[in-house]
N, C-alpha and C. Protein backbone atom coordinates (compact mmCIF):
# COMPACT_ATOMS: atom_id res chain seq x y z
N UNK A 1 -57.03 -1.22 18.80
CA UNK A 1 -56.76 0.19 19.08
C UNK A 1 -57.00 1.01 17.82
N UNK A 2 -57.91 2.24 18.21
CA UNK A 2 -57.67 3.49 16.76
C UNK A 2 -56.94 3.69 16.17
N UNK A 3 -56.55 3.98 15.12
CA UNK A 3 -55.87 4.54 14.05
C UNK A 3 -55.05 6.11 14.61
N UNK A 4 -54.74 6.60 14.87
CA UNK A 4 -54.67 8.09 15.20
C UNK A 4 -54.45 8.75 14.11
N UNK A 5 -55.28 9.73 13.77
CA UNK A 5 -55.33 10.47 12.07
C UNK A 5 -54.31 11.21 12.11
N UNK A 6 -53.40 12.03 12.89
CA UNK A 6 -52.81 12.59 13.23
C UNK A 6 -51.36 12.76 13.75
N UNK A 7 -50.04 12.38 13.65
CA UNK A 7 -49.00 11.94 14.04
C UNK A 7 -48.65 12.84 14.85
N UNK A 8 -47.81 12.28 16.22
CA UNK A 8 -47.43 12.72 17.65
C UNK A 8 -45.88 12.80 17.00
N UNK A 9 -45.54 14.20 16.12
CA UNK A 9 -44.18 13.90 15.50
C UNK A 9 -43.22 13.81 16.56
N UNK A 10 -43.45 14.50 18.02
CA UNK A 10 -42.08 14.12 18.54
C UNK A 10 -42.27 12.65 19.32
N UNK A 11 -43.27 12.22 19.48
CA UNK A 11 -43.25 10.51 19.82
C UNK A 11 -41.83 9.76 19.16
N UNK A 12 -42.09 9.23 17.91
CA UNK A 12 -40.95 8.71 17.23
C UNK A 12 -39.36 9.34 17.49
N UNK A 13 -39.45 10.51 17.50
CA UNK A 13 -37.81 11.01 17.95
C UNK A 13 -37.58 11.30 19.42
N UNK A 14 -38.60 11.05 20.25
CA UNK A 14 -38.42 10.85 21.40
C UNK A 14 -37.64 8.99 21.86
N UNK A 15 -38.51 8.45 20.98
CA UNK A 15 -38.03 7.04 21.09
C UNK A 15 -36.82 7.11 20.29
N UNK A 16 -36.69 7.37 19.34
CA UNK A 16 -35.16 7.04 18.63
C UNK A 16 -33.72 7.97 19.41
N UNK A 17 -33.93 8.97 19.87
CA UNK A 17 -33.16 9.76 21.45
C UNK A 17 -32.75 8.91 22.51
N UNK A 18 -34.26 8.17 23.05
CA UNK A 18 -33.82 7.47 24.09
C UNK A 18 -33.00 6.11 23.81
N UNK A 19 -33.42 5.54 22.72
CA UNK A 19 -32.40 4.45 22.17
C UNK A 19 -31.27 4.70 22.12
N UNK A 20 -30.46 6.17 21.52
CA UNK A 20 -29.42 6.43 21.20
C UNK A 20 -28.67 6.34 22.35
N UNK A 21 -29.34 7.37 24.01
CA UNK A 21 -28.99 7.09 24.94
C UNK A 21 -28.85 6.02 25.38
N UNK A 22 -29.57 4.54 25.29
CA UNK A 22 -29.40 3.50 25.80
C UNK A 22 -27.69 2.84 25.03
N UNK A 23 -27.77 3.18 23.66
CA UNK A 23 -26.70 3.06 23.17
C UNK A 23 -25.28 2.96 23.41
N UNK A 24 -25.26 4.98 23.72
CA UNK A 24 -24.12 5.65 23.98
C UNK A 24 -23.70 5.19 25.50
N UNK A 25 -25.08 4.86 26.39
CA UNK A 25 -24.50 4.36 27.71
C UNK A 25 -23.98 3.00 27.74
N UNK A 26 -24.24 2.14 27.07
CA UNK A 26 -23.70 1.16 26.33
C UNK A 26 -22.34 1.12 25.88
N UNK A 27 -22.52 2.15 25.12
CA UNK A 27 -20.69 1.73 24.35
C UNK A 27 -19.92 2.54 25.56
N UNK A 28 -20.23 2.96 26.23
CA UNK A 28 -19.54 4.24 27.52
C UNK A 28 -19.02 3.02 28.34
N UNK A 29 -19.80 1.85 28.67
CA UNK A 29 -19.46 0.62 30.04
C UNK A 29 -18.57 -0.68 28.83
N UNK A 30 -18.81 -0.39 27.49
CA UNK A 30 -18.18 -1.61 26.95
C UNK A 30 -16.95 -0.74 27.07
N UNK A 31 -16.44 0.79 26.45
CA UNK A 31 -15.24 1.25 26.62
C UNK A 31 -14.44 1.17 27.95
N UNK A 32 -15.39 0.95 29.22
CA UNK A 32 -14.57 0.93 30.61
C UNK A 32 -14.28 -0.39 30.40
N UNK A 33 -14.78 -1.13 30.20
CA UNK A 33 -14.47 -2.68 30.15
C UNK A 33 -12.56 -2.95 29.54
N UNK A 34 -13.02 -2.33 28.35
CA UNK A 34 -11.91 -2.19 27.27
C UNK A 34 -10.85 -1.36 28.23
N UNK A 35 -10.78 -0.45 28.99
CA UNK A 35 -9.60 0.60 29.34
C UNK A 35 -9.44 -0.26 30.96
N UNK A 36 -10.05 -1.68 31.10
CA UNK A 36 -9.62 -2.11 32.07
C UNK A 36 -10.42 -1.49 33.50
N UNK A 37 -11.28 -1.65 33.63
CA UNK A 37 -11.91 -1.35 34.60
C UNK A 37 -11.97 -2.28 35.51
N UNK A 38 -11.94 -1.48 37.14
CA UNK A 38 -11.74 -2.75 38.02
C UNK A 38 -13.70 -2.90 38.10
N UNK A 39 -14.55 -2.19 37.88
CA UNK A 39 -15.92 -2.95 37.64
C UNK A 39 -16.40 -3.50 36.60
N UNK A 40 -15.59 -4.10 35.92
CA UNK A 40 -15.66 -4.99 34.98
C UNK A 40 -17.13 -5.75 34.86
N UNK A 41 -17.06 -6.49 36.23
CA UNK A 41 -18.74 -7.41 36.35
C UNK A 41 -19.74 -6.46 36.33
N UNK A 42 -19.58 -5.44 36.77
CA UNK A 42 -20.71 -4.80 37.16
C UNK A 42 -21.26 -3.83 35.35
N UNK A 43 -20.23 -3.57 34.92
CA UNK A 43 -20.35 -3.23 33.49
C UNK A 43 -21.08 -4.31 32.35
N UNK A 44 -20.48 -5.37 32.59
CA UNK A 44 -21.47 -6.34 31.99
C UNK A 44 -22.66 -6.58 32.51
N UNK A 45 -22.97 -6.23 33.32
CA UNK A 45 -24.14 -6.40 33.73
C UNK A 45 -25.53 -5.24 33.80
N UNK A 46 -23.97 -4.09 33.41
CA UNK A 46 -25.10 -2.99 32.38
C UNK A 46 -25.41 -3.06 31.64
N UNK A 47 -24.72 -3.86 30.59
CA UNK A 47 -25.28 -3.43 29.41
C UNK A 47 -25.88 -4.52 29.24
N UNK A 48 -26.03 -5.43 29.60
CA UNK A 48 -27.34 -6.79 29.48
C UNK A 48 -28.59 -6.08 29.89
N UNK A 49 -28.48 -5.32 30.65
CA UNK A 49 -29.95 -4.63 31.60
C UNK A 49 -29.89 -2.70 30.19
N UNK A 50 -29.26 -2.68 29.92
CA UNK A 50 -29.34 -1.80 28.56
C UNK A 50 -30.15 -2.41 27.70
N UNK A 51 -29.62 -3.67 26.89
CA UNK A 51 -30.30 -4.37 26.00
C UNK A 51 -31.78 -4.86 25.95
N UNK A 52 -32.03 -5.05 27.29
CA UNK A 52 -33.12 -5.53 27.68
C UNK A 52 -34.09 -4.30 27.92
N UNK A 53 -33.54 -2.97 28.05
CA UNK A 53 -34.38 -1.91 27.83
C UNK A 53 -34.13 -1.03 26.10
N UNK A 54 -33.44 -1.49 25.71
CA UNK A 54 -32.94 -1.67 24.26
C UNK A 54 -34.70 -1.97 23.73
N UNK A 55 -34.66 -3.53 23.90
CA UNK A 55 -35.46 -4.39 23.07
C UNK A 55 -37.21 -3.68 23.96
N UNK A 56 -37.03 -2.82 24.55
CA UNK A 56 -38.51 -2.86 25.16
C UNK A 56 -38.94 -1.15 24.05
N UNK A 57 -38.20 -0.24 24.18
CA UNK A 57 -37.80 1.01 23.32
C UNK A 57 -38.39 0.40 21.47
N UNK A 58 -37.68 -0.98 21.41
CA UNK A 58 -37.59 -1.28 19.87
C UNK A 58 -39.43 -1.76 19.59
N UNK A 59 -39.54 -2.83 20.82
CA UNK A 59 -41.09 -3.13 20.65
C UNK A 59 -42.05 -2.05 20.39
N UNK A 60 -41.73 -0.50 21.49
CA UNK A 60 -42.51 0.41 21.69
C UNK A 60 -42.83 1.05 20.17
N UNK A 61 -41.73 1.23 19.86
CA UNK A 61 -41.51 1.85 18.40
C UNK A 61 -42.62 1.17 17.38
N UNK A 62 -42.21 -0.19 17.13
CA UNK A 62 -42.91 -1.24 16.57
C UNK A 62 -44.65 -0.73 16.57
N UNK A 63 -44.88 -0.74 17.86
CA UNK A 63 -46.45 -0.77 18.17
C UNK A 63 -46.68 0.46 18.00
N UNK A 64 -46.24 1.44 17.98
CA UNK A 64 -46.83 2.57 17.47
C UNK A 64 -46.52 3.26 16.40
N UNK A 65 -45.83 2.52 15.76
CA UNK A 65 -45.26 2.78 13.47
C UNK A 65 -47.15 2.20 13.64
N UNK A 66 -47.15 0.76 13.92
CA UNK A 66 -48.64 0.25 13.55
C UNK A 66 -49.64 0.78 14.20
N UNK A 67 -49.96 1.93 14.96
CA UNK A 67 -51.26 2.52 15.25
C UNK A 67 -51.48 3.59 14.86
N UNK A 68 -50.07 4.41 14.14
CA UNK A 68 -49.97 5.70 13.94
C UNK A 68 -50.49 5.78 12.16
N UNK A 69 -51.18 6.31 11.92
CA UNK A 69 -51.42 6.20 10.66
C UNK A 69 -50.98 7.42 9.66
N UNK A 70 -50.64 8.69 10.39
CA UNK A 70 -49.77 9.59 9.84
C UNK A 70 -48.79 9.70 10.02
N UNK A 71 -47.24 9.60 9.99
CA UNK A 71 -45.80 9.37 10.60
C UNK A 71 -45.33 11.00 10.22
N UNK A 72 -44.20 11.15 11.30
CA UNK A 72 -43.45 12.76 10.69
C UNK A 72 -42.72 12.38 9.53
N UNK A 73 -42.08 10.98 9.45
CA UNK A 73 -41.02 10.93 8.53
C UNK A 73 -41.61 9.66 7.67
N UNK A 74 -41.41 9.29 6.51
CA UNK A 74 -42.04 7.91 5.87
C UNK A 74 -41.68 6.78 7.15
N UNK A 75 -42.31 6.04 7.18
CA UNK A 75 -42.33 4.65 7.81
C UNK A 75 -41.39 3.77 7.57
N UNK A 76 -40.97 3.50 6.34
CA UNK A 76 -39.81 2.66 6.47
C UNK A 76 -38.16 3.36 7.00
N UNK A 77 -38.38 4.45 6.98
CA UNK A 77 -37.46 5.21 7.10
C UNK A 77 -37.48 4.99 8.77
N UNK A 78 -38.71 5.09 9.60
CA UNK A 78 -38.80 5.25 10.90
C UNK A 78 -38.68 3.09 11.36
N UNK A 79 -38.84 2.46 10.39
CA UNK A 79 -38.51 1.20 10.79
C UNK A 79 -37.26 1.08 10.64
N UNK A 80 -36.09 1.19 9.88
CA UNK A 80 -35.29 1.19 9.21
C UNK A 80 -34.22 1.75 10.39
N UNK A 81 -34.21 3.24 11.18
CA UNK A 81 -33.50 3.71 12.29
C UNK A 81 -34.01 2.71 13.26
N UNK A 82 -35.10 2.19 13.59
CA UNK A 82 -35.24 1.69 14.81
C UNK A 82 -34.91 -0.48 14.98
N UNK A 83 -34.45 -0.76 13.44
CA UNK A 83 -34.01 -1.83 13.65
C UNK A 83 -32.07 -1.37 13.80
N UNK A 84 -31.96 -0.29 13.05
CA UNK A 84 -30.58 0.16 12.89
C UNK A 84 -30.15 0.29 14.15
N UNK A 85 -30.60 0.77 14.90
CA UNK A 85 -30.54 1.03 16.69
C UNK A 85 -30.09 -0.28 17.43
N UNK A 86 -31.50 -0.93 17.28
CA UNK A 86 -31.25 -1.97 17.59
C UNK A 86 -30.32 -3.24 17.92
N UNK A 87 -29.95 -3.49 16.09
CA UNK A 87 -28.75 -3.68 16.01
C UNK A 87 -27.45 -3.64 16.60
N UNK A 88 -27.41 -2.45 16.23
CA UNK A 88 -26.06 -1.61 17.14
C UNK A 88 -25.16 -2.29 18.47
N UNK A 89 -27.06 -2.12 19.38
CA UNK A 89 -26.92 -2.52 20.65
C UNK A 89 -27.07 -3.43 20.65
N UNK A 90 -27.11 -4.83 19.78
CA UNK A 90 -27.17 -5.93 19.98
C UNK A 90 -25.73 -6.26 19.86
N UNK A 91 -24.77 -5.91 18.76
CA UNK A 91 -23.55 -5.85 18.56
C UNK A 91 -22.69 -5.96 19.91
N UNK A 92 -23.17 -4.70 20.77
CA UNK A 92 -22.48 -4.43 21.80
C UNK A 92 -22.28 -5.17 22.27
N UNK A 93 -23.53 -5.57 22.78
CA UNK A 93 -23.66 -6.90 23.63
C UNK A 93 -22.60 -8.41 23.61
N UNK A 94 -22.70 -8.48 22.26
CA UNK A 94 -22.24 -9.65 21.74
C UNK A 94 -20.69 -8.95 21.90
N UNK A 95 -20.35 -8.10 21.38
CA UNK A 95 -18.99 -7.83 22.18
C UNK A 95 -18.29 -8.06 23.43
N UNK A 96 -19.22 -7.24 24.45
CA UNK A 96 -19.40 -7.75 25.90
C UNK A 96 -18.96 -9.28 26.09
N UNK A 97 -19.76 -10.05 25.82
CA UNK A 97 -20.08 -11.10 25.90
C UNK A 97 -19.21 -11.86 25.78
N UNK A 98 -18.17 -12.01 24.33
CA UNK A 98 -16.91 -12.45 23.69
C UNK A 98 -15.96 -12.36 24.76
N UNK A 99 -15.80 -10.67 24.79
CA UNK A 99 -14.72 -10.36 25.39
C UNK A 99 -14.83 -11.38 27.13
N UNK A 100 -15.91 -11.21 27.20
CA UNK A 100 -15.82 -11.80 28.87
C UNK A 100 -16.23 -13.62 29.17
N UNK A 101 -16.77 -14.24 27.81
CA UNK A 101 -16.12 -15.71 27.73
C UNK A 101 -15.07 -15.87 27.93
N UNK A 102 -13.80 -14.74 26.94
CA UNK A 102 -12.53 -15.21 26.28
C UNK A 102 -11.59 -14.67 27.78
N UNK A 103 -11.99 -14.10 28.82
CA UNK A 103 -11.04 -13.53 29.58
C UNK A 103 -9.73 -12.99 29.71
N UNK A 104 -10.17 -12.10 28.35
CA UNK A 104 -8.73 -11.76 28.36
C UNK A 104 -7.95 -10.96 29.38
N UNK A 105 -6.50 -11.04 29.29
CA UNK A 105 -6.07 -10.19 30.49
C UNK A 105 -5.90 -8.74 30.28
N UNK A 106 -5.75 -8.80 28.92
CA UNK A 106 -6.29 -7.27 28.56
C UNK A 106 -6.80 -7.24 27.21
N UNK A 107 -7.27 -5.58 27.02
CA UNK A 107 -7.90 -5.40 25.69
C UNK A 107 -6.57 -5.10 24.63
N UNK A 108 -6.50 -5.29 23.54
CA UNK A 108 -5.38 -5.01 22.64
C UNK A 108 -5.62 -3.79 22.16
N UNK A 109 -4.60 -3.28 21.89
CA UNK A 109 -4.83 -1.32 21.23
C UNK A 109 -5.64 -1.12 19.92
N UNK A 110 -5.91 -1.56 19.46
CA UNK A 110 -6.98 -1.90 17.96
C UNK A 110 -8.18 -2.05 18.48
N UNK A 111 -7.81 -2.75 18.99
CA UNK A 111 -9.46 -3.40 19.24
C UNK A 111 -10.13 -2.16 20.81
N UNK A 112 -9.41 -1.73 21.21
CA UNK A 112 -9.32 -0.79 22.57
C UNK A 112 -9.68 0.72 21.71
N UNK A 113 -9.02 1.12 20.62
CA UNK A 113 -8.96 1.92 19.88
C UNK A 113 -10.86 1.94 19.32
N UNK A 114 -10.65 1.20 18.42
CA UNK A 114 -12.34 0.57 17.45
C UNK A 114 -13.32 1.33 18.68
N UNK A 115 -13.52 0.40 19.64
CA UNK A 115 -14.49 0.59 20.63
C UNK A 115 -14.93 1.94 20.96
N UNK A 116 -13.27 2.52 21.39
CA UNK A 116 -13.41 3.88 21.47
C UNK A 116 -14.11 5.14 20.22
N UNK A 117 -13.52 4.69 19.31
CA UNK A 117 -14.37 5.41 17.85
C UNK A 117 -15.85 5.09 17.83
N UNK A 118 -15.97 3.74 18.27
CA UNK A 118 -17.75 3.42 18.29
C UNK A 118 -18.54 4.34 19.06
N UNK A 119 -17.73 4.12 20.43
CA UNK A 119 -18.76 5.45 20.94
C UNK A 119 -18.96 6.66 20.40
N UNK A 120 -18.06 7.07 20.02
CA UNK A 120 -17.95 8.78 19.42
C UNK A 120 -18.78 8.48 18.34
N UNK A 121 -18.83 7.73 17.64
CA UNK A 121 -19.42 7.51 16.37
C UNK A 121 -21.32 7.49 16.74
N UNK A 122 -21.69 6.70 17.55
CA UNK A 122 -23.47 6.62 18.31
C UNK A 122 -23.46 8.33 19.10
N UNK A 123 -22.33 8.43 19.40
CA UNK A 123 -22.77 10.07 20.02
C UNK A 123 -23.12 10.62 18.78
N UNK A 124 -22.30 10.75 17.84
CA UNK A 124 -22.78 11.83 16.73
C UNK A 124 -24.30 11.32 16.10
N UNK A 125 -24.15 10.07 16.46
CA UNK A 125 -25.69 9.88 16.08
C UNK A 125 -26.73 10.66 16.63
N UNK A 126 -26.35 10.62 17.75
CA UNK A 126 -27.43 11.08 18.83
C UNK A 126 -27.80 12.73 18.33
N UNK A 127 -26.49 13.34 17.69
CA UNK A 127 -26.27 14.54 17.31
C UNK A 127 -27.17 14.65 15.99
N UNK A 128 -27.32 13.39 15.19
CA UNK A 128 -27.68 13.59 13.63
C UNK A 128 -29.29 13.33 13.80
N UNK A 129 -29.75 12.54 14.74
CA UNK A 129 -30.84 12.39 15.19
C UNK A 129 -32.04 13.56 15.86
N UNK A 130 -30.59 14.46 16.71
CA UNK A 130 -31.71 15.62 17.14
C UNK A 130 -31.56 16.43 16.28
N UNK A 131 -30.64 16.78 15.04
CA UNK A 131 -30.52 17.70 13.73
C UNK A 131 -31.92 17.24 12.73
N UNK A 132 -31.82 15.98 12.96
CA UNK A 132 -33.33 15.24 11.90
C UNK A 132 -34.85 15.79 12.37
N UNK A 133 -34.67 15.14 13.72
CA UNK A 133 -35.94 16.31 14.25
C UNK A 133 -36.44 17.69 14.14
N UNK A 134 -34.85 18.39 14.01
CA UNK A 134 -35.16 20.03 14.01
C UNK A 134 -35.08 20.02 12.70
N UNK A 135 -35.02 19.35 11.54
CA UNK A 135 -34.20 19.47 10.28
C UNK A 135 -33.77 20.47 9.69
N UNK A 136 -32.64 19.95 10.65
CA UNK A 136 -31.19 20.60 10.42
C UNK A 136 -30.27 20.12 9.55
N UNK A 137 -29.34 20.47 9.19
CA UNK A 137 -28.00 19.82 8.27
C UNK A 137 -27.39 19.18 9.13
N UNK A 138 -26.99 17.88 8.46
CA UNK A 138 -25.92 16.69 9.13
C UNK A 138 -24.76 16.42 8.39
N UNK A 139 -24.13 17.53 7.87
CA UNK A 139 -22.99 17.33 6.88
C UNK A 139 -22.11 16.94 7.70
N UNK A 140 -21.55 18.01 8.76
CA UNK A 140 -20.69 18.09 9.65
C UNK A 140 -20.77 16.82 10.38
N UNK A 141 -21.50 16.18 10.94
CA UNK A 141 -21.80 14.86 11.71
C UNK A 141 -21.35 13.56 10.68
N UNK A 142 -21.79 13.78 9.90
CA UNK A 142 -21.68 12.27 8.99
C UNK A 142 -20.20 12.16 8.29
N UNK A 143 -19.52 14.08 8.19
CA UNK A 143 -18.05 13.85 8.14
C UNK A 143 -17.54 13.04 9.10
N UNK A 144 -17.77 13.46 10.35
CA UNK A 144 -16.90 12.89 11.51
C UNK A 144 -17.48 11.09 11.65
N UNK A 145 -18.46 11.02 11.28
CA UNK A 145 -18.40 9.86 11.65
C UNK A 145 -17.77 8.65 10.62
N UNK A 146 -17.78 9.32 9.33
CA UNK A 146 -17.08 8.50 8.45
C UNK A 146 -15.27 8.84 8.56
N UNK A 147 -15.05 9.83 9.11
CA UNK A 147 -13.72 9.97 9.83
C UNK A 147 -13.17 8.84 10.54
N UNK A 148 -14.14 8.51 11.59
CA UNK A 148 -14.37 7.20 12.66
C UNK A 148 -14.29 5.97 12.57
N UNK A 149 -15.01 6.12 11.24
CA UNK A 149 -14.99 4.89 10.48
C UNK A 149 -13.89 4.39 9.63
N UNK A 150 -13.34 5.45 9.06
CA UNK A 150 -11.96 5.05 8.01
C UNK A 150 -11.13 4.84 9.15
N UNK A 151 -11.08 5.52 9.70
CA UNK A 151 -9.98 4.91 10.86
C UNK A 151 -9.89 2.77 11.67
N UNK A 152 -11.62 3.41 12.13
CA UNK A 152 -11.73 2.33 12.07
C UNK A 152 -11.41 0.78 11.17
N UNK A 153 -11.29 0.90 9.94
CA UNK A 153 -11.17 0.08 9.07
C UNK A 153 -9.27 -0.51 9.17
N UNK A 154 -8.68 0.89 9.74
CA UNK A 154 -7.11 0.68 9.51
C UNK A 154 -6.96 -0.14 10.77
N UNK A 155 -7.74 0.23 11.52
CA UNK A 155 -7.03 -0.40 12.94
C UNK A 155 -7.53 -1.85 13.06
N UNK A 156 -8.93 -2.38 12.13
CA UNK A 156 -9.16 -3.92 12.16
C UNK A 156 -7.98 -4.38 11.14
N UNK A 157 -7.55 -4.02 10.34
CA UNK A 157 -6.12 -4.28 9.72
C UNK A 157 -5.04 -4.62 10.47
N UNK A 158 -4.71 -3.70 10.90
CA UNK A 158 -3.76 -3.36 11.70
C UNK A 158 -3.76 -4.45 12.80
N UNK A 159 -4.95 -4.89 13.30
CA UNK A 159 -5.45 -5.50 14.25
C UNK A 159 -5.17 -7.13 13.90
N UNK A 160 -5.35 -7.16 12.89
CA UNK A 160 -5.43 -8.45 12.36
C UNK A 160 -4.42 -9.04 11.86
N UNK A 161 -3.28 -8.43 11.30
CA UNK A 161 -2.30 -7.88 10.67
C UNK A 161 -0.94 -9.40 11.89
N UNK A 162 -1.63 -7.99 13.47
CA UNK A 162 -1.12 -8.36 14.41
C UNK A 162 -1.11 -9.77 15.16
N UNK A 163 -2.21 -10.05 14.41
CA UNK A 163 -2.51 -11.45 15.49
C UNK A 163 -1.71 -12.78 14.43
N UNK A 164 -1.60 -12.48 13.80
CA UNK A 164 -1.12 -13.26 12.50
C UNK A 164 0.30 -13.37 12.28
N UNK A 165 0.91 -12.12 12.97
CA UNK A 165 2.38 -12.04 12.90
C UNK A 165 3.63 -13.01 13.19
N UNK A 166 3.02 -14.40 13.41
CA UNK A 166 3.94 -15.12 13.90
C UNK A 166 4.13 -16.02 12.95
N UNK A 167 5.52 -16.59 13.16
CA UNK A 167 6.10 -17.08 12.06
C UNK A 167 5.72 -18.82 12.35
N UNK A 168 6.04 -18.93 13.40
CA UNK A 168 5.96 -20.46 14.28
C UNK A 168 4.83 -20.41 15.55
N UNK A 169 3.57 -20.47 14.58
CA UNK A 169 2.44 -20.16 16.24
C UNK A 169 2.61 -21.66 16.52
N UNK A 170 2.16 -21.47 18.11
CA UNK A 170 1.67 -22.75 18.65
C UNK A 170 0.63 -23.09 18.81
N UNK A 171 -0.20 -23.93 19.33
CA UNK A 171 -1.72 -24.02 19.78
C UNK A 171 -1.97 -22.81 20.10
N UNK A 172 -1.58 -22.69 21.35
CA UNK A 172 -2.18 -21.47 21.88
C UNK A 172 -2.07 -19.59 21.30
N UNK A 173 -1.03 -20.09 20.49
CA UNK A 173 -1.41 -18.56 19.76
C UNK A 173 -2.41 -18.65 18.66
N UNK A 174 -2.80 -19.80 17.95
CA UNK A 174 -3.68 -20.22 17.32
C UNK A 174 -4.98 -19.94 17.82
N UNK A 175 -5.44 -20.06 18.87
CA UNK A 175 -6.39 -19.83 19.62
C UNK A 175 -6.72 -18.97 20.16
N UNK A 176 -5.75 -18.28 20.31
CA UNK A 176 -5.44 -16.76 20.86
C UNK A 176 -5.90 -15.49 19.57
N UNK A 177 -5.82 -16.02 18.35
CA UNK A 177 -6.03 -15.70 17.52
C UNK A 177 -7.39 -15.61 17.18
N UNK A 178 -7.51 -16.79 16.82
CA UNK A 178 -9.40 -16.54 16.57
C UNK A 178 -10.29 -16.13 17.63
N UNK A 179 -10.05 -16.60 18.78
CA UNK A 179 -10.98 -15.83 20.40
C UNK A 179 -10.84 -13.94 19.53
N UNK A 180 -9.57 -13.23 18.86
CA UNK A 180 -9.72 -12.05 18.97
C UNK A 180 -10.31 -12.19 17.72
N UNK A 181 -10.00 -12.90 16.52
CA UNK A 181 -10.80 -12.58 15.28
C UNK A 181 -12.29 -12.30 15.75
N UNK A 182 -13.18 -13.02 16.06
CA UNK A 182 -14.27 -13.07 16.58
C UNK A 182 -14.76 -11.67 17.43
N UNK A 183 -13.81 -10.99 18.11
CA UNK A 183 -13.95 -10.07 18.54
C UNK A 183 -14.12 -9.03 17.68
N UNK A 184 -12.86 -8.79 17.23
CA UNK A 184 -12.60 -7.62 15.85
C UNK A 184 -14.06 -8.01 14.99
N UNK A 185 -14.36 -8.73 14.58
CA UNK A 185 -15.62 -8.82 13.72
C UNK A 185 -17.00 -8.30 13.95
N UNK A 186 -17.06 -8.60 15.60
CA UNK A 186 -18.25 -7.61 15.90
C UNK A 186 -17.82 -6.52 16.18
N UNK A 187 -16.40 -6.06 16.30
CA UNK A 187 -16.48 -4.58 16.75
C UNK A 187 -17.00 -3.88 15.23
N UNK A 188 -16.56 -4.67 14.37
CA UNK A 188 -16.46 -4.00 12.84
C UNK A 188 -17.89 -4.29 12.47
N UNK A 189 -19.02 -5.26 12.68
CA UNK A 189 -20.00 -4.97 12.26
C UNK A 189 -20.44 -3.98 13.15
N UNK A 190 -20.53 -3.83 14.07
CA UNK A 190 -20.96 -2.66 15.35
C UNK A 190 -20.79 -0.95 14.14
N UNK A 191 -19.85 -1.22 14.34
CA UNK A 191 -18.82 0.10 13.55
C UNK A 191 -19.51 0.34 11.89
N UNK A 192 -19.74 -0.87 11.10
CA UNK A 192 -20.53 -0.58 9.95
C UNK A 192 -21.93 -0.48 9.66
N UNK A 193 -22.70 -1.08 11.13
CA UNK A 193 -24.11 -0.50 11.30
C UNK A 193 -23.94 0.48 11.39
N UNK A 194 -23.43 1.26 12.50
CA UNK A 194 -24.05 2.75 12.83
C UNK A 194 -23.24 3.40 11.58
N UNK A 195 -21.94 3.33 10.75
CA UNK A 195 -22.23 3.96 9.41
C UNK A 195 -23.28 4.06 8.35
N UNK A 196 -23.58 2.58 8.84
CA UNK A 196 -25.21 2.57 7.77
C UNK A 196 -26.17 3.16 7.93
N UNK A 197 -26.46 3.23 9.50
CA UNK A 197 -27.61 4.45 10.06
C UNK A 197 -27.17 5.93 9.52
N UNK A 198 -25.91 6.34 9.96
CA UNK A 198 -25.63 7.85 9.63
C UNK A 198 -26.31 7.91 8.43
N UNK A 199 -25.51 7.05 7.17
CA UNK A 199 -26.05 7.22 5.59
C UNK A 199 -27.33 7.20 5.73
N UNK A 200 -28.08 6.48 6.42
CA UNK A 200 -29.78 6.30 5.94
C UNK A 200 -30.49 7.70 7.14
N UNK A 201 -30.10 8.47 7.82
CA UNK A 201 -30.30 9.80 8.59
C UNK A 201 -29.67 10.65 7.58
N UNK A 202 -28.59 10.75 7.17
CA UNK A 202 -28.14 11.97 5.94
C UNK A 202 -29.78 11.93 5.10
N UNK A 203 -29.85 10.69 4.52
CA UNK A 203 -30.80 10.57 3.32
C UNK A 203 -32.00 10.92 3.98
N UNK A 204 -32.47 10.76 5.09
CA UNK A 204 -33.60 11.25 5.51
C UNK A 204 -33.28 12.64 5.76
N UNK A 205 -32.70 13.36 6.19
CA UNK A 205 -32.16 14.83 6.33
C UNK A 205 -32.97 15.38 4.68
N UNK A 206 -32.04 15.11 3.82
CA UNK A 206 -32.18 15.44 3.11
C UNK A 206 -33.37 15.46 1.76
N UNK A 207 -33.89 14.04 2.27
CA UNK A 207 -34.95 13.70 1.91
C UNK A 207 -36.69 15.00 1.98
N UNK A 208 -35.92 15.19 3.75
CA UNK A 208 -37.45 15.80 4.37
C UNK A 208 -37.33 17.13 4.49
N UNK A 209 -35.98 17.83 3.07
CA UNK A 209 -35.27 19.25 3.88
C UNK A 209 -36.52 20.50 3.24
């Protein structure tokens, strides 16, 4: 295929939009999951069919960083959001996933809490993303999302804090324990990707102002 001399600038932020959406609809069915939803199955089975249009969005991207030979924004910068994306929603997944091996009978308030900040946190993405396109300022966005995030950090504490609290565990609180460690860990890498994206969208903001 040609080279195109010319870059289709809203191509790339059209794709990094629709990712975000695949995202935010994502963390929207892992949060029903979390607040106890009686479509529980049917939620997991969104966001597997998310991911899988996740990874088709990430290829697209891929194949046209390599045909495009002029980009709106530097290239690693446009690889860099679209593995960051990626990510994200791979996180989710693997959340999903945990949570519905481990069957729990419910979600714990930390970990119910986290999830909930995640979403808000990929929305403002979605927000810092269409500010990047128009380049606009993302001060206001990257406050709130590091808002999201410090919070976040107290409640995997807090979270962890909790599972540990026993003086005389038995097997089964032993076990009970790590099934949630495992959890809390991807909520928290979930939670420190998309901080990493915000920072690397500030720097492009500002980069291209």
């Amino acid at each position: 295929m040609p080279f195109r001399l010319l870059p289709k600038s809203s191509k790339f932020f059209d794709y990094f939009r629709e990712q975000n959406r695949i995202i935010t609809e994502a963390a929207s069915a892992l949060g029903a999951i979390a607040q106890g939803s009686a479509e529980r199955e049917a939620q997991y089975h969104l966001i597997n069919r998310l991911e899988s249009e996740g990874d088709a969005i990430n290829r697209a991207i891929s194949h046209e960083l390599s045909s495009t030979f002029i980009t709106p924004i530097d290239r690693e910068d446009i690889h860099d959001i679209n593995v960051a994306q990626e990510m994200i929603l791979n996180h989710i997944q693997a959340i999903t996933s945990r949570v519905g091996v481990y069957e729990f009978p419910h979600i714990r308030f930390p970990a119910k809490r986290m999830i909930s900040n995640l979403k808000a946190m990929v929305t403002e993405i979605g927000s810092m993303l269409a500010n990047m396109s128009g380049k606009k300022e993302v001060s206001q966005n990257i406050k709130q999302v590091k808002d999201l995030k410090n919070e976040c950090e107290m409640l995997l504490l807090s979270g962890l804090a909790e599972l540990y609290d026993n003086q005389e565990p038995d097997n089964a609180a032993i076990l009970e324990a790590m099934k949630w460690t495992h959890v809390y860990d991807r909520i928290d890498k979930a939670v420190m990707r998309t901080w990493g994206l915000a920072k690397s969208i500030e720097g492009i903001v500002i980069k291209n102002a």
